[in-house]
C-alpha atoms as a PDB file:
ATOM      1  CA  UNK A   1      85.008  90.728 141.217  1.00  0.00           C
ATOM      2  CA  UNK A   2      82.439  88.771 143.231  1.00  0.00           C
ATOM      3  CA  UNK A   3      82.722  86.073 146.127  1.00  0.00           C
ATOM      4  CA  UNK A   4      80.388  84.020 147.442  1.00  0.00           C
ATOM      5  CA  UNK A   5      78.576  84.724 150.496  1.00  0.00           C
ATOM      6  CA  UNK A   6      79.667  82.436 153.255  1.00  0.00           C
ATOM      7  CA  UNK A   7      78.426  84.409 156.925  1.00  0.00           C
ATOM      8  CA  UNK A   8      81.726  85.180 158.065  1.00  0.00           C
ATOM      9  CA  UNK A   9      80.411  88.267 158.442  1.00  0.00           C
ATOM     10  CA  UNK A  10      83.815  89.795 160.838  1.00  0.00           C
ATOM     11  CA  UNK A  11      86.159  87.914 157.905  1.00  0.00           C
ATOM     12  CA  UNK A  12      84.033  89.964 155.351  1.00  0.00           C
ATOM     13  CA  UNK A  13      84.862  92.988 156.734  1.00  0.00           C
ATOM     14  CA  UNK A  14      88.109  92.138 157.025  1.00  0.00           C
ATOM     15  CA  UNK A  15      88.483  91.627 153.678  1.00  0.00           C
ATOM     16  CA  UNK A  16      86.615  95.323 152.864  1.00  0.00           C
ATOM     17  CA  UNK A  17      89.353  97.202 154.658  1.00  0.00           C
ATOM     18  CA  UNK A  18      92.394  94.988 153.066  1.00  0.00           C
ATOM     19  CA  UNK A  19      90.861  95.730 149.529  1.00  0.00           C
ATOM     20  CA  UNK A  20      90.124  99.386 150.122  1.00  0.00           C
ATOM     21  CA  UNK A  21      94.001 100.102 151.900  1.00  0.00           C
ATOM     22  CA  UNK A  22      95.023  98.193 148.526  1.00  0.00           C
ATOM     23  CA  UNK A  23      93.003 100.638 146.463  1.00  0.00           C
ATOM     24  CA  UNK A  24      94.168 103.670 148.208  1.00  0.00           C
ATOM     25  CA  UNK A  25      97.986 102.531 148.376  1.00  0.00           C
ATOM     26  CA  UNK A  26      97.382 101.522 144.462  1.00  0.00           C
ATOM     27  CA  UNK A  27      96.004 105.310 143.371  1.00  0.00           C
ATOM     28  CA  UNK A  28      99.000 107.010 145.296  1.00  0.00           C
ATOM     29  CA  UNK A  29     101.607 104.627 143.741  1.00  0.00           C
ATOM     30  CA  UNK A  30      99.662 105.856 140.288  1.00  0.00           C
ATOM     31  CA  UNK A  31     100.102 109.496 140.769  1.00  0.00           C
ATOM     32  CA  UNK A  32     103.185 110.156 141.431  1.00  0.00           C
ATOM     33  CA  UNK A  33     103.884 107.732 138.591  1.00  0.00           C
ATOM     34  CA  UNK A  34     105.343 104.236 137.710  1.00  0.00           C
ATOM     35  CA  UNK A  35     108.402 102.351 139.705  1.00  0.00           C
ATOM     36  CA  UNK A  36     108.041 105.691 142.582  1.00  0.00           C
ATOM     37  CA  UNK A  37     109.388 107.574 139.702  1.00  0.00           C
ATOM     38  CA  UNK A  38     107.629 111.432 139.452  1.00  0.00           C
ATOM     39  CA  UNK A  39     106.560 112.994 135.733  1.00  0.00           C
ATOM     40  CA  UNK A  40     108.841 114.502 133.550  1.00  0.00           C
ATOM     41  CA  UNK A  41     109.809 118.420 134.304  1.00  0.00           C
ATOM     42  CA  UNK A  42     109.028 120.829 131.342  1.00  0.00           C
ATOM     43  CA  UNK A  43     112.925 121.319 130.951  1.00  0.00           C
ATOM     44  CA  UNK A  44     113.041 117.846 130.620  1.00  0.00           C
ATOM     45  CA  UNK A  45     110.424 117.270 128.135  1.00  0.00           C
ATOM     46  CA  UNK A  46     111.770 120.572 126.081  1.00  0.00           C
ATOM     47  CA  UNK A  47     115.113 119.132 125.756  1.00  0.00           C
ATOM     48  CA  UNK A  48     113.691 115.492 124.793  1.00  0.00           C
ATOM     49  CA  UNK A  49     112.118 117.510 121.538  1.00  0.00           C
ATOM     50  CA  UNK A  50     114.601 119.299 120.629  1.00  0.00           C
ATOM     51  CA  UNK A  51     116.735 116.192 119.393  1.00  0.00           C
ATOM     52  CA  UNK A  52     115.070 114.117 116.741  1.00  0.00           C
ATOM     53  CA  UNK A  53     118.378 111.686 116.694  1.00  0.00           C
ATOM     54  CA  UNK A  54     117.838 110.741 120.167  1.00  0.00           C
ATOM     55  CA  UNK A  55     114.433 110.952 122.833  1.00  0.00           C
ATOM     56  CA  UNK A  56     112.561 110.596 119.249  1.00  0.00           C
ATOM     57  CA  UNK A  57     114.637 107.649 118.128  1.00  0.00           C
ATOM     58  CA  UNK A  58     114.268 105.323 120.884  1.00  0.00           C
ATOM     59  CA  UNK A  59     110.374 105.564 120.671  1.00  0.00           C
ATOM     60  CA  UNK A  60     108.602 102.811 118.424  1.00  0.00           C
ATOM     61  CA  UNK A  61     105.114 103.131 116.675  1.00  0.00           C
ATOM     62  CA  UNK A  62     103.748 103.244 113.583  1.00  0.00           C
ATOM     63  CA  UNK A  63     102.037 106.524 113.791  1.00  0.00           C
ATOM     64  CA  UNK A  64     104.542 109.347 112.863  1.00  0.00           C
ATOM     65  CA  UNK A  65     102.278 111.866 114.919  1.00  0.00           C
ATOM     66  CA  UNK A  66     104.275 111.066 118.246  1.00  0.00           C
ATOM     67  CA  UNK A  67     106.825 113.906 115.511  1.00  0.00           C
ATOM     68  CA  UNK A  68     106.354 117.008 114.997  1.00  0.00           C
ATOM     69  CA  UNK A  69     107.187 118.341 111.133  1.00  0.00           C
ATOM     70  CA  UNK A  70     110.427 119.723 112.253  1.00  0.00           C
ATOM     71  CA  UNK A  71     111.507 116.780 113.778  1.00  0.00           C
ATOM     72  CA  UNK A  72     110.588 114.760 110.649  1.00  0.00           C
ATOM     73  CA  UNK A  73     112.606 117.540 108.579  1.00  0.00           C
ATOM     74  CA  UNK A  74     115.809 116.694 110.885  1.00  0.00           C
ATOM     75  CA  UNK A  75     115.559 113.013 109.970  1.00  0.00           C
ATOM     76  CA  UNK A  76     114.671 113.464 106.596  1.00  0.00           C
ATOM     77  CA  UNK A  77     118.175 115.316 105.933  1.00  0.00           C
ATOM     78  CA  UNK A  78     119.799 112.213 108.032  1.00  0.00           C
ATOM     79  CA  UNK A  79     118.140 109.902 105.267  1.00  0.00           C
ATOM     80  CA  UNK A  80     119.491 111.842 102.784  1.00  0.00           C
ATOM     81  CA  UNK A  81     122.815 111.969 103.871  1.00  0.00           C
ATOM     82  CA  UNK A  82     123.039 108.235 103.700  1.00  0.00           C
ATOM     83  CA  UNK A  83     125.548 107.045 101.636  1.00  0.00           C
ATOM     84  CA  UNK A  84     123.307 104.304 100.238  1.00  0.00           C
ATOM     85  CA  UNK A  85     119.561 103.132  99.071  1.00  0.00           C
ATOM     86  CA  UNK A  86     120.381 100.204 102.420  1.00  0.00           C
ATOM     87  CA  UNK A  87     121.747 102.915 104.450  1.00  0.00           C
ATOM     88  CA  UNK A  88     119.055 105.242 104.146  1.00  0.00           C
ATOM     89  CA  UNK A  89     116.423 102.767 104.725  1.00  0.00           C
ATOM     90  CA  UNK A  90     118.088 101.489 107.378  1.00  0.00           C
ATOM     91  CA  UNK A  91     117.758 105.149 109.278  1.00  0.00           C
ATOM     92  CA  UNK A  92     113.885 105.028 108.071  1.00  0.00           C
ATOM     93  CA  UNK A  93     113.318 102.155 109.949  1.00  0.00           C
ATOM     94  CA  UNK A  94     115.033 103.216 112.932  1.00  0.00           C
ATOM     95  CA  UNK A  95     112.545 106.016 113.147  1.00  0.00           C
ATOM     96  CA  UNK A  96     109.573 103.704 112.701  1.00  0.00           C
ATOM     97  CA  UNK A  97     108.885 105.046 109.062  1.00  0.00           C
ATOM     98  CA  UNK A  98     109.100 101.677 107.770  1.00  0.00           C
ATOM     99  CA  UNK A  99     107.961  98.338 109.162  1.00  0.00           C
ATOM    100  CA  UNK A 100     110.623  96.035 110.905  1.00  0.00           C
ATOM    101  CA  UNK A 101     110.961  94.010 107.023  1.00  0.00           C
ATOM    102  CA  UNK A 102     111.324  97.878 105.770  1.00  0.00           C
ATOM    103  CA  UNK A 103     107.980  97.456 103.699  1.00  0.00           C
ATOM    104  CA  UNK A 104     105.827 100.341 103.722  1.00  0.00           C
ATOM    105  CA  UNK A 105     102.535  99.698 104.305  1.00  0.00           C
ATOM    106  CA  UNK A 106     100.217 102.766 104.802  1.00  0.00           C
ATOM    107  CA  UNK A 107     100.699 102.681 108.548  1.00  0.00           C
ATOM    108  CA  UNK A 108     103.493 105.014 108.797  1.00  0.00           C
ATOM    109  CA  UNK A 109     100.918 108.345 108.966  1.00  0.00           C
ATOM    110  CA  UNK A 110     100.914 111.811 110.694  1.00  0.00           C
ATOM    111  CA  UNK A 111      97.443 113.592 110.895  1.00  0.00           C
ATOM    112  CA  UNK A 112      97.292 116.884 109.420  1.00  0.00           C
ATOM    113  CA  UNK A 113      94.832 119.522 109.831  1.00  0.00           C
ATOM    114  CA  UNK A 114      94.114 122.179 107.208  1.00  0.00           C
ATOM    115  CA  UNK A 115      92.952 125.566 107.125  1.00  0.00           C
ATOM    116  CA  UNK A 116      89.486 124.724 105.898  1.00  0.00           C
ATOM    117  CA  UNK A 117      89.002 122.470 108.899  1.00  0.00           C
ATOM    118  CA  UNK A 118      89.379 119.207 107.009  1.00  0.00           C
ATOM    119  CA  UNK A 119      91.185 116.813 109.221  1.00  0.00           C
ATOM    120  CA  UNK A 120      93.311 114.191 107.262  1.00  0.00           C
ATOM    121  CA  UNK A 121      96.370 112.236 106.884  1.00  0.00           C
ATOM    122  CA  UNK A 122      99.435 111.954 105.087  1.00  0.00           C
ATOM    123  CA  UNK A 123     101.503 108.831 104.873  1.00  0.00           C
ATOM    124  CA  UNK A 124     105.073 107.760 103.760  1.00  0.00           C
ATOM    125  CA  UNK A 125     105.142 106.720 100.336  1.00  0.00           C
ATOM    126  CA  UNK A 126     108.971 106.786  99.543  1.00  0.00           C
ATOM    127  CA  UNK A 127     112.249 106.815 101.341  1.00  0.00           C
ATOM    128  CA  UNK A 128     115.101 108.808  99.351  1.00  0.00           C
ATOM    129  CA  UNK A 129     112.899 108.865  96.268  1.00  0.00           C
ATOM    130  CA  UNK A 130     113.049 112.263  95.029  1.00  0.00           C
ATOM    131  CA  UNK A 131     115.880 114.612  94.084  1.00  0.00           C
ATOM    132  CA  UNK A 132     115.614 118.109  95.055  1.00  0.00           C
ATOM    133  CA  UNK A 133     115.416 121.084  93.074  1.00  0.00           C
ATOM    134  CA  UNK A 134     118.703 122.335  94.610  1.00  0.00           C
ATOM    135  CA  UNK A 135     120.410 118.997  94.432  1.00  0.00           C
ATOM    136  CA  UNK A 136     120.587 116.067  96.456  1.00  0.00           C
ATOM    137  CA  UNK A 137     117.754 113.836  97.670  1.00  0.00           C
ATOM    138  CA  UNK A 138     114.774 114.213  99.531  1.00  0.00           C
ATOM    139  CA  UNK A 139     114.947 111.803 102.380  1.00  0.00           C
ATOM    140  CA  UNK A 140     110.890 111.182 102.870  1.00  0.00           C
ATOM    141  CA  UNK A 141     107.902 111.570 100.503  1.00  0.00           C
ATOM    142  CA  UNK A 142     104.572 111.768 101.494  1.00  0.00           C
ATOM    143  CA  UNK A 143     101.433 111.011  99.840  1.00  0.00           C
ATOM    144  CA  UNK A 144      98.120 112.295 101.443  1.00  0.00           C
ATOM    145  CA  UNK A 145      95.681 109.225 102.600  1.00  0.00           C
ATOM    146  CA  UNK A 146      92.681 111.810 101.349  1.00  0.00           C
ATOM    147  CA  UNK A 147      91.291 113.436  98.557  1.00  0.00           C
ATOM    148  CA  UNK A 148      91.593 117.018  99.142  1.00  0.00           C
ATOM    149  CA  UNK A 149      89.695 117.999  96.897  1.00  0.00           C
ATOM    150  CA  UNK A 150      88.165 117.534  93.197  1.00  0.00           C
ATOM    151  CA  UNK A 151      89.411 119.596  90.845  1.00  0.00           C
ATOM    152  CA  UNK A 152      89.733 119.451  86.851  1.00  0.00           C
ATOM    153  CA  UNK A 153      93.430 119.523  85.309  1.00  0.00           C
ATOM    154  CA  UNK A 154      92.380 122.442  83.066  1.00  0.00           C
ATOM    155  CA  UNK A 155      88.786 124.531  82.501  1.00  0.00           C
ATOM    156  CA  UNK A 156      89.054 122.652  78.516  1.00  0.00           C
ATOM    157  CA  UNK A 157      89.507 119.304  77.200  1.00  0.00           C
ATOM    158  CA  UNK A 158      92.963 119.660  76.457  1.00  0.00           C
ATOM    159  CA  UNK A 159      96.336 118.019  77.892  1.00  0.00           C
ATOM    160  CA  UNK A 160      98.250 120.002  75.499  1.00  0.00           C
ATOM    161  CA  UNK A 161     101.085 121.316  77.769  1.00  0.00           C
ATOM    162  CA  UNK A 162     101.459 118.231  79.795  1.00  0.00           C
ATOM    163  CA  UNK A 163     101.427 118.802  83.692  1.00  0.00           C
ATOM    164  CA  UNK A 164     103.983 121.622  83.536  1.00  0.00           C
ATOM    165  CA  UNK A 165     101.345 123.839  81.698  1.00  0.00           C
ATOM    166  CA  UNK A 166      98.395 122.411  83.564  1.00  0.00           C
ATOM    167  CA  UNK A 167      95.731 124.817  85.528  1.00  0.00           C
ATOM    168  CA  UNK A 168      95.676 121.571  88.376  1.00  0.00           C
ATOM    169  CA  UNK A 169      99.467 122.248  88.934  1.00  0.00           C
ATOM    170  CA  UNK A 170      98.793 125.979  89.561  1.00  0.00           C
ATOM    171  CA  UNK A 171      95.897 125.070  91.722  1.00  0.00           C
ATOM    172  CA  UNK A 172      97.953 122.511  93.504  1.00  0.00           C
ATOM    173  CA  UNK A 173     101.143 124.767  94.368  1.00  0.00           C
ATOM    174  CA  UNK A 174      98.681 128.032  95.381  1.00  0.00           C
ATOM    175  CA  UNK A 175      95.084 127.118  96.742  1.00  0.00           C
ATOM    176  CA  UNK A 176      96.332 123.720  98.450  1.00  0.00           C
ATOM    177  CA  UNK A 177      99.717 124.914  99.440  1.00  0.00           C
ATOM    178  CA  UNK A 178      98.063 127.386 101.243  1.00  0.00           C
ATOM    179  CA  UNK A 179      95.587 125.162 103.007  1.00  0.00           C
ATOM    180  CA  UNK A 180      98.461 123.070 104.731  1.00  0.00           C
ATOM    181  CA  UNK A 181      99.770 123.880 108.306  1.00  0.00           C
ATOM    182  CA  UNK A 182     102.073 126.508 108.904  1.00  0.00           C
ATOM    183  CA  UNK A 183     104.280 124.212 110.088  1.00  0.00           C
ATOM    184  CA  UNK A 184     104.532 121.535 107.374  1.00  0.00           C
ATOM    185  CA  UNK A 185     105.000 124.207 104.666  1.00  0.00           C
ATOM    186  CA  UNK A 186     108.184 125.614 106.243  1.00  0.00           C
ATOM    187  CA  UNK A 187     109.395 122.130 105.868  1.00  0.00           C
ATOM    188  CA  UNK A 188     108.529 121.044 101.880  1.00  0.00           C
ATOM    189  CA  UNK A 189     111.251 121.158  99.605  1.00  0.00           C
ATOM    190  CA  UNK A 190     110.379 121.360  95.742  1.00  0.00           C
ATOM    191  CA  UNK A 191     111.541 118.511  93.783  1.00  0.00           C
ATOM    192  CA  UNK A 192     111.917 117.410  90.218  1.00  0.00           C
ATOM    193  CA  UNK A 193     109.379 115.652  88.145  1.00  0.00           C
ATOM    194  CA  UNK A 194     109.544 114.054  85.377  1.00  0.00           C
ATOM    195  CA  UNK A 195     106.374 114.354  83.035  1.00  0.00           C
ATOM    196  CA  UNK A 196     105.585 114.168  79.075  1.00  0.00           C
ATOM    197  CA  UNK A 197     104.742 117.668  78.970  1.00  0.00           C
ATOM    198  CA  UNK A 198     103.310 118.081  75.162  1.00  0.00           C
ATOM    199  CA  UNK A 199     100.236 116.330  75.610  1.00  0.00           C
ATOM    200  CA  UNK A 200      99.605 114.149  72.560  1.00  0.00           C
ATOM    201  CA  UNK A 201     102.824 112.064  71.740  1.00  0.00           C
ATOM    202  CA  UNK A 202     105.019 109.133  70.531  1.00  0.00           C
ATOM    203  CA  UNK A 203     107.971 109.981  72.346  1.00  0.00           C
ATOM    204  CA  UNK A 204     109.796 109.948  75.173  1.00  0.00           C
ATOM    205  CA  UNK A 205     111.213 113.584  74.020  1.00  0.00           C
ATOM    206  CA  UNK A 206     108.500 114.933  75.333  1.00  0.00           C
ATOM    207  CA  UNK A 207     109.419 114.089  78.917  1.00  0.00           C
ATOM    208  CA  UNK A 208     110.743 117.180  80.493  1.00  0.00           C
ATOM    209  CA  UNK A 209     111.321 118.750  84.315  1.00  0.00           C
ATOM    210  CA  UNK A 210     108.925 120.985  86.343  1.00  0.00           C
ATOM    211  CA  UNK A 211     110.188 121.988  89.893  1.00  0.00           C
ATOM    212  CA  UNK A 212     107.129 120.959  92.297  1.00  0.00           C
ATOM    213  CA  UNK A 213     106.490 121.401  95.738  1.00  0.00           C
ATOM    214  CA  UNK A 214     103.391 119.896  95.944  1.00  0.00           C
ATOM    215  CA  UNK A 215     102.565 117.433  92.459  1.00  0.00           C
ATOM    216  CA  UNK A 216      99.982 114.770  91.437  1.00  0.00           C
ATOM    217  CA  UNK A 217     101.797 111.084  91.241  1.00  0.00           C
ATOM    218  CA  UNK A 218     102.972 109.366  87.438  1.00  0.00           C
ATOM    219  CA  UNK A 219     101.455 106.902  85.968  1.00  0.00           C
ATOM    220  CA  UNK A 220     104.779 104.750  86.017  1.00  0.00           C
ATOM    221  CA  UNK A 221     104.916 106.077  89.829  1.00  0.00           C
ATOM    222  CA  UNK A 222     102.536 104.544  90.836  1.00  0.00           C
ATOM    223  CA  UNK A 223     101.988 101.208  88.795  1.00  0.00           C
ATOM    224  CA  UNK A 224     105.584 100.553  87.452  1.00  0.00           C
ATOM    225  CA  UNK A 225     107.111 100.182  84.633  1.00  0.00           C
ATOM    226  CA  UNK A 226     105.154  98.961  81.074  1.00  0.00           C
ATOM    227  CA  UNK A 227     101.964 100.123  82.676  1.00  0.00           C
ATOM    228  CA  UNK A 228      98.982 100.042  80.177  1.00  0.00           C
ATOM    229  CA  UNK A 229     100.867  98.156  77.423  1.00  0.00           C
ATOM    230  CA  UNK A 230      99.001  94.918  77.521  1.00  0.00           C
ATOM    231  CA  UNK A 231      95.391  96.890  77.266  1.00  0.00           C
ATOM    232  CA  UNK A 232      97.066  99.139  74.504  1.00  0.00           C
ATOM    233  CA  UNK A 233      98.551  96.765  72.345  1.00  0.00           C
ATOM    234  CA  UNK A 234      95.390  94.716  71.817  1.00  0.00           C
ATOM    235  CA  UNK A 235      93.992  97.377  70.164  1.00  0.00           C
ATOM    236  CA  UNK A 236      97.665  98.116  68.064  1.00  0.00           C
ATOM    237  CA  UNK A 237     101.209  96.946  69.077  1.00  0.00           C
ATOM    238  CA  UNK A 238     102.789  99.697  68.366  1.00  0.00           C
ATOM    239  CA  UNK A 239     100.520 101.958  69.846  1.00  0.00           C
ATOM    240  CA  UNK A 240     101.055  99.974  73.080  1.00  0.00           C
ATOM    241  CA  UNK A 241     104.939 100.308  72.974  1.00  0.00           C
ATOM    242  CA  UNK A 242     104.597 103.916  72.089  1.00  0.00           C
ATOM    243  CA  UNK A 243     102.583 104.504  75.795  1.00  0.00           C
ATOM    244  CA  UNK A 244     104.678 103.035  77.772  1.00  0.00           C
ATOM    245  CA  UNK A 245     107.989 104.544  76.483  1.00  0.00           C
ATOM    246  CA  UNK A 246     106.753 107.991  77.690  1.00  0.00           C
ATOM    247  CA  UNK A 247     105.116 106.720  80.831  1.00  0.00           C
ATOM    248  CA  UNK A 248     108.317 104.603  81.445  1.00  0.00           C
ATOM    249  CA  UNK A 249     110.561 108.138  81.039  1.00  0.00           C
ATOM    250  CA  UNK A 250     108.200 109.851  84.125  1.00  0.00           C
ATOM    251  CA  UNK A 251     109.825 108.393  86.785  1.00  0.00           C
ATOM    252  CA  UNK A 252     110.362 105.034  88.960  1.00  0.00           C
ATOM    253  CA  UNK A 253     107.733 103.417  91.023  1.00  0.00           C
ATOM    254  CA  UNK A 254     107.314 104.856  94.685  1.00  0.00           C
ATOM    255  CA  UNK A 255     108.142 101.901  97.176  1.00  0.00           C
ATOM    256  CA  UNK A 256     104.538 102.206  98.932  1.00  0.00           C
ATOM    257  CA  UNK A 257     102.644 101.072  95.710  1.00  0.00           C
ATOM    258  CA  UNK A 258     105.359  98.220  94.867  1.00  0.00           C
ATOM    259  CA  UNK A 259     105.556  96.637  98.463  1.00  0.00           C
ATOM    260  CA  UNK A 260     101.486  96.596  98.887  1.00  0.00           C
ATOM    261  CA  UNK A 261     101.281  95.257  95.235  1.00  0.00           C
ATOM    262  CA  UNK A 262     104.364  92.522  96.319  1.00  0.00           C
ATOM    263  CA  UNK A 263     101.535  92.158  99.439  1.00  0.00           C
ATOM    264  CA  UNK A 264      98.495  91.509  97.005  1.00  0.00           C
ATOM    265  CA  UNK A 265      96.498  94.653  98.356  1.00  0.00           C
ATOM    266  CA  UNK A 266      96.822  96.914  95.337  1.00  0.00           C
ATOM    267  CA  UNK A 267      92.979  97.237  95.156  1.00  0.00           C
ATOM    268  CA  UNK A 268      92.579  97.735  99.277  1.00  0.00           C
ATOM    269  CA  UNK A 269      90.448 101.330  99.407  1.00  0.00           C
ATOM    270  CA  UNK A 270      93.504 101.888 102.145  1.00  0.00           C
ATOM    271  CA  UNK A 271      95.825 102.485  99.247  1.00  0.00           C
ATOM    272  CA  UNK A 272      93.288 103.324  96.207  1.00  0.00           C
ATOM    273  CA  UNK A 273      92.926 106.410  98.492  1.00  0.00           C
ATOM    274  CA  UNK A 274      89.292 107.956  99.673  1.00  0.00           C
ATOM    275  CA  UNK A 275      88.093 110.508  97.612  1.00  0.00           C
ATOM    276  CA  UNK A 276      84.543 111.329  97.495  1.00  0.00           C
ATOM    277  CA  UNK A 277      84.774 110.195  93.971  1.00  0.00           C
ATOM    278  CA  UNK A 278      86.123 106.664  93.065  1.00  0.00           C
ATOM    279  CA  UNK A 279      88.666 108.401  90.624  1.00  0.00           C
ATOM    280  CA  UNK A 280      91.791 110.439  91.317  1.00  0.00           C
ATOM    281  CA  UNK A 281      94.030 112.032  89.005  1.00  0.00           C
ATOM    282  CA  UNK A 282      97.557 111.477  88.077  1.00  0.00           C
ATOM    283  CA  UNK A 283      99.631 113.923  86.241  1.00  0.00           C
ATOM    284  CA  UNK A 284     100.898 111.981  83.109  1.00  0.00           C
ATOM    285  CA  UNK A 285      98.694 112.807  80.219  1.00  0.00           C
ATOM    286  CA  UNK A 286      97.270 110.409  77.833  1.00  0.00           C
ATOM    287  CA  UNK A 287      99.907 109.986  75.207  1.00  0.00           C
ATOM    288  CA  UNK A 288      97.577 109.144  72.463  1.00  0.00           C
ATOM    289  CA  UNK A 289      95.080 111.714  73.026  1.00  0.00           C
ATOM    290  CA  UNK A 290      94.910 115.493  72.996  1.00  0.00           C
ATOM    291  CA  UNK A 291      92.366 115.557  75.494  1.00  0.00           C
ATOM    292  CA  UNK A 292      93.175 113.089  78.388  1.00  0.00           C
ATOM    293  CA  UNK A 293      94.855 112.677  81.434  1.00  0.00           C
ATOM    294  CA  UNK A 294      95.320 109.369  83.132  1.00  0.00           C
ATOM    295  CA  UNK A 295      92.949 108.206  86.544  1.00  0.00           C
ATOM    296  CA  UNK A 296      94.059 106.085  89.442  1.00  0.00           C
ATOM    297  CA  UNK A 297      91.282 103.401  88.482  1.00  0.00           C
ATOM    298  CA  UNK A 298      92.462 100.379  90.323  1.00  0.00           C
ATOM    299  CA  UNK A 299      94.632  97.777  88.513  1.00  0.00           C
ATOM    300  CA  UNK A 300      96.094 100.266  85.840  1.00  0.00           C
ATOM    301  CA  UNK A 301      95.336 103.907  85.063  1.00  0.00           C
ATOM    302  CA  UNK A 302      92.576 105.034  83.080  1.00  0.00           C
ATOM    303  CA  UNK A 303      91.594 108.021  80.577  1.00  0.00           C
ATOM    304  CA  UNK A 304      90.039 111.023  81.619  1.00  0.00           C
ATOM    305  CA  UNK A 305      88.786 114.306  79.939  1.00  0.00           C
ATOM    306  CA  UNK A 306      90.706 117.175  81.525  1.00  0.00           C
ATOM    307  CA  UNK A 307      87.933 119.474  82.024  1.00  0.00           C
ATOM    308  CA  UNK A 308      86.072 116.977  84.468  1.00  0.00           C
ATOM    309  CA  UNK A 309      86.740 116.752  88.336  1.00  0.00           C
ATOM    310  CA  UNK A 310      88.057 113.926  90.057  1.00  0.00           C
ATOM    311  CA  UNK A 311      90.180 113.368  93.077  1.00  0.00           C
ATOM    312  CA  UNK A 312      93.261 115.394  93.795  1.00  0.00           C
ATOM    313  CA  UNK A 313      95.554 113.471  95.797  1.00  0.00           C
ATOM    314  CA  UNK A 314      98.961 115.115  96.779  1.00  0.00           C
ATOM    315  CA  UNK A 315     102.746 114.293  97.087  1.00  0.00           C
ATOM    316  CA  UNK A 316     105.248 116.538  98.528  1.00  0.00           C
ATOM    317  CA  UNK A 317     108.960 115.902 100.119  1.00  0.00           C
ATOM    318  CA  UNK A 318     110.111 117.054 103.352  1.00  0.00           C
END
């Protein structure tokens, strides 16, 4: 702040030592903390954290870092005690996992380091999506912001096996398990999934149950149901109808993908993920091939040889 110099040279000073008492009296009312009150006592701040239903609750942000993964794995079972889809969000949003509509919108994140140094993020992607192995549902799943890696589904150009026989689903649940926090993997919870697990198909038959703890999203997952009909059946009808009743059988779409496609950002990079390459994989394989696996590639999933490396974007429950 300036003022304008008017000769009053004894006012002046006058005005120096008001100013600097105001300064001092302001930086002593700032240390020993806002309204006189003094800084929480390490007691205090250890018995804050140790409740996720309370000191946790009444915070509001989108970042999910202000958590730690234990805390996260406390309100995840409160989610999935819920007695209902409503219910369940409802306790989401109380958290700040959702948005105050209880849209997800990429926002709801927690940074996680991994071994290798790599510093990324995960995000919400679904609230009481997934069932669990053991029974019952998983009350969060995440879906990492990142590539964390590029990796082929298999060493030869072959889907035959599906996901549940895939060398990417052995990488997944060994080499990148392994690179997540200590933490965090005390917390995952393996899930079912859903996947044609033949390869080359016409039917739905083929869809079958791995138990995952870490997995690569569906193609249904992620771009709902009928996905890739339109683009199949121009070349044959039936051919078309055939896809999508195994990609249909793989599972339900995850709320994150439906509410930013509801919000017209399906093709934001935010949510088309960044991977060094443009392409990601998903786990469905290409029904019609013997070769294939489908590619996040926008708009609707594309084919892929198995033997080449693209993205490898992860899911996992808590």
């Amino acid at each position: 702040m300036s003022y304008e110099k008017t000769g009053r040279t004894r006012m002046g000073k006058v005005l120096v030592a008001v100013i600097a008492a105001m300064m001092t009296l302001a930086m002593t009312f700032a240390l020993v903390g806002c309204g006189g009150g003094s800084a929480p006592s390490s007691s205090a701040s250890s018995s804050s954290s140790s409740s996720a239903s309370s000191s946790s609750k009444a915070k509001s942000s989108n970042s999910l870092d202000k958590y730690s993964w234990e805390e996260l794995s406390r309100i995840s079972d409160e989610i999935a005690a819920a007695p209902n889809e409503t219910s369940a969000i409802e306790i989401a949003k109380s958290y700040g996992l959702t948005t105050a509509n209880v849209k997800l919108d990429g926002k709801q994140s927690k940074t996680v380091v991994l071994a290798n140094g790599k510093t990324t993020a995960v995000q919400v992607a679904g609230i009481a999506h997934d069932t669990k192995t053991g029974g019952g549902k998983a009350g969060i799943t995440f879906i990492f912001r990142d590539g964390v890696s590029e990796h082929p589904m298999n060493s030869k150009d072959t889907n035959k096996g599906g996901w549940e026989k895939s060398e990417m689903r052995t990488y997944l649940n060994s080499d990148v398990l392994a690179q997540l926090p200590d933490d965090l993997k005390q917390v995952i919870v393996a899930v079912d999934k859903k996947t044609n697990n033949a390869g080359k198909t016409k039917s739905d038959a083929s869809v079958s149950t791995t138990s995952d703890k870490l997995w690569l999203v569906s193609a249904v997952e992620m771009y709902g149901q009928n996905v890739g009909i339109d683009k199949a059946s121009k070349v044959n009808p039936q051919i078309g109808r055939n896809i999508a009743t195994v990609f249909n059988a793989e599972g339900k779409q995850y709320q994150i993908f439906e509410d930013i496609e509801q919000a017209g950002d399906r093709y934001q990079s935010d949510f088309l993920r960044k991977c060094e390459k443009s392409y990601w994989w998903l786990r469905s394989p290409a029904p019609q091939t013997d070769d294939d696996f489908e590619l996040q590639s926008g708009g609707s999933p594309m084919e892929g040889g198995a033997e080449a490396s693209w993205g490898v974007v992860p899911f996992f429950c808590i």
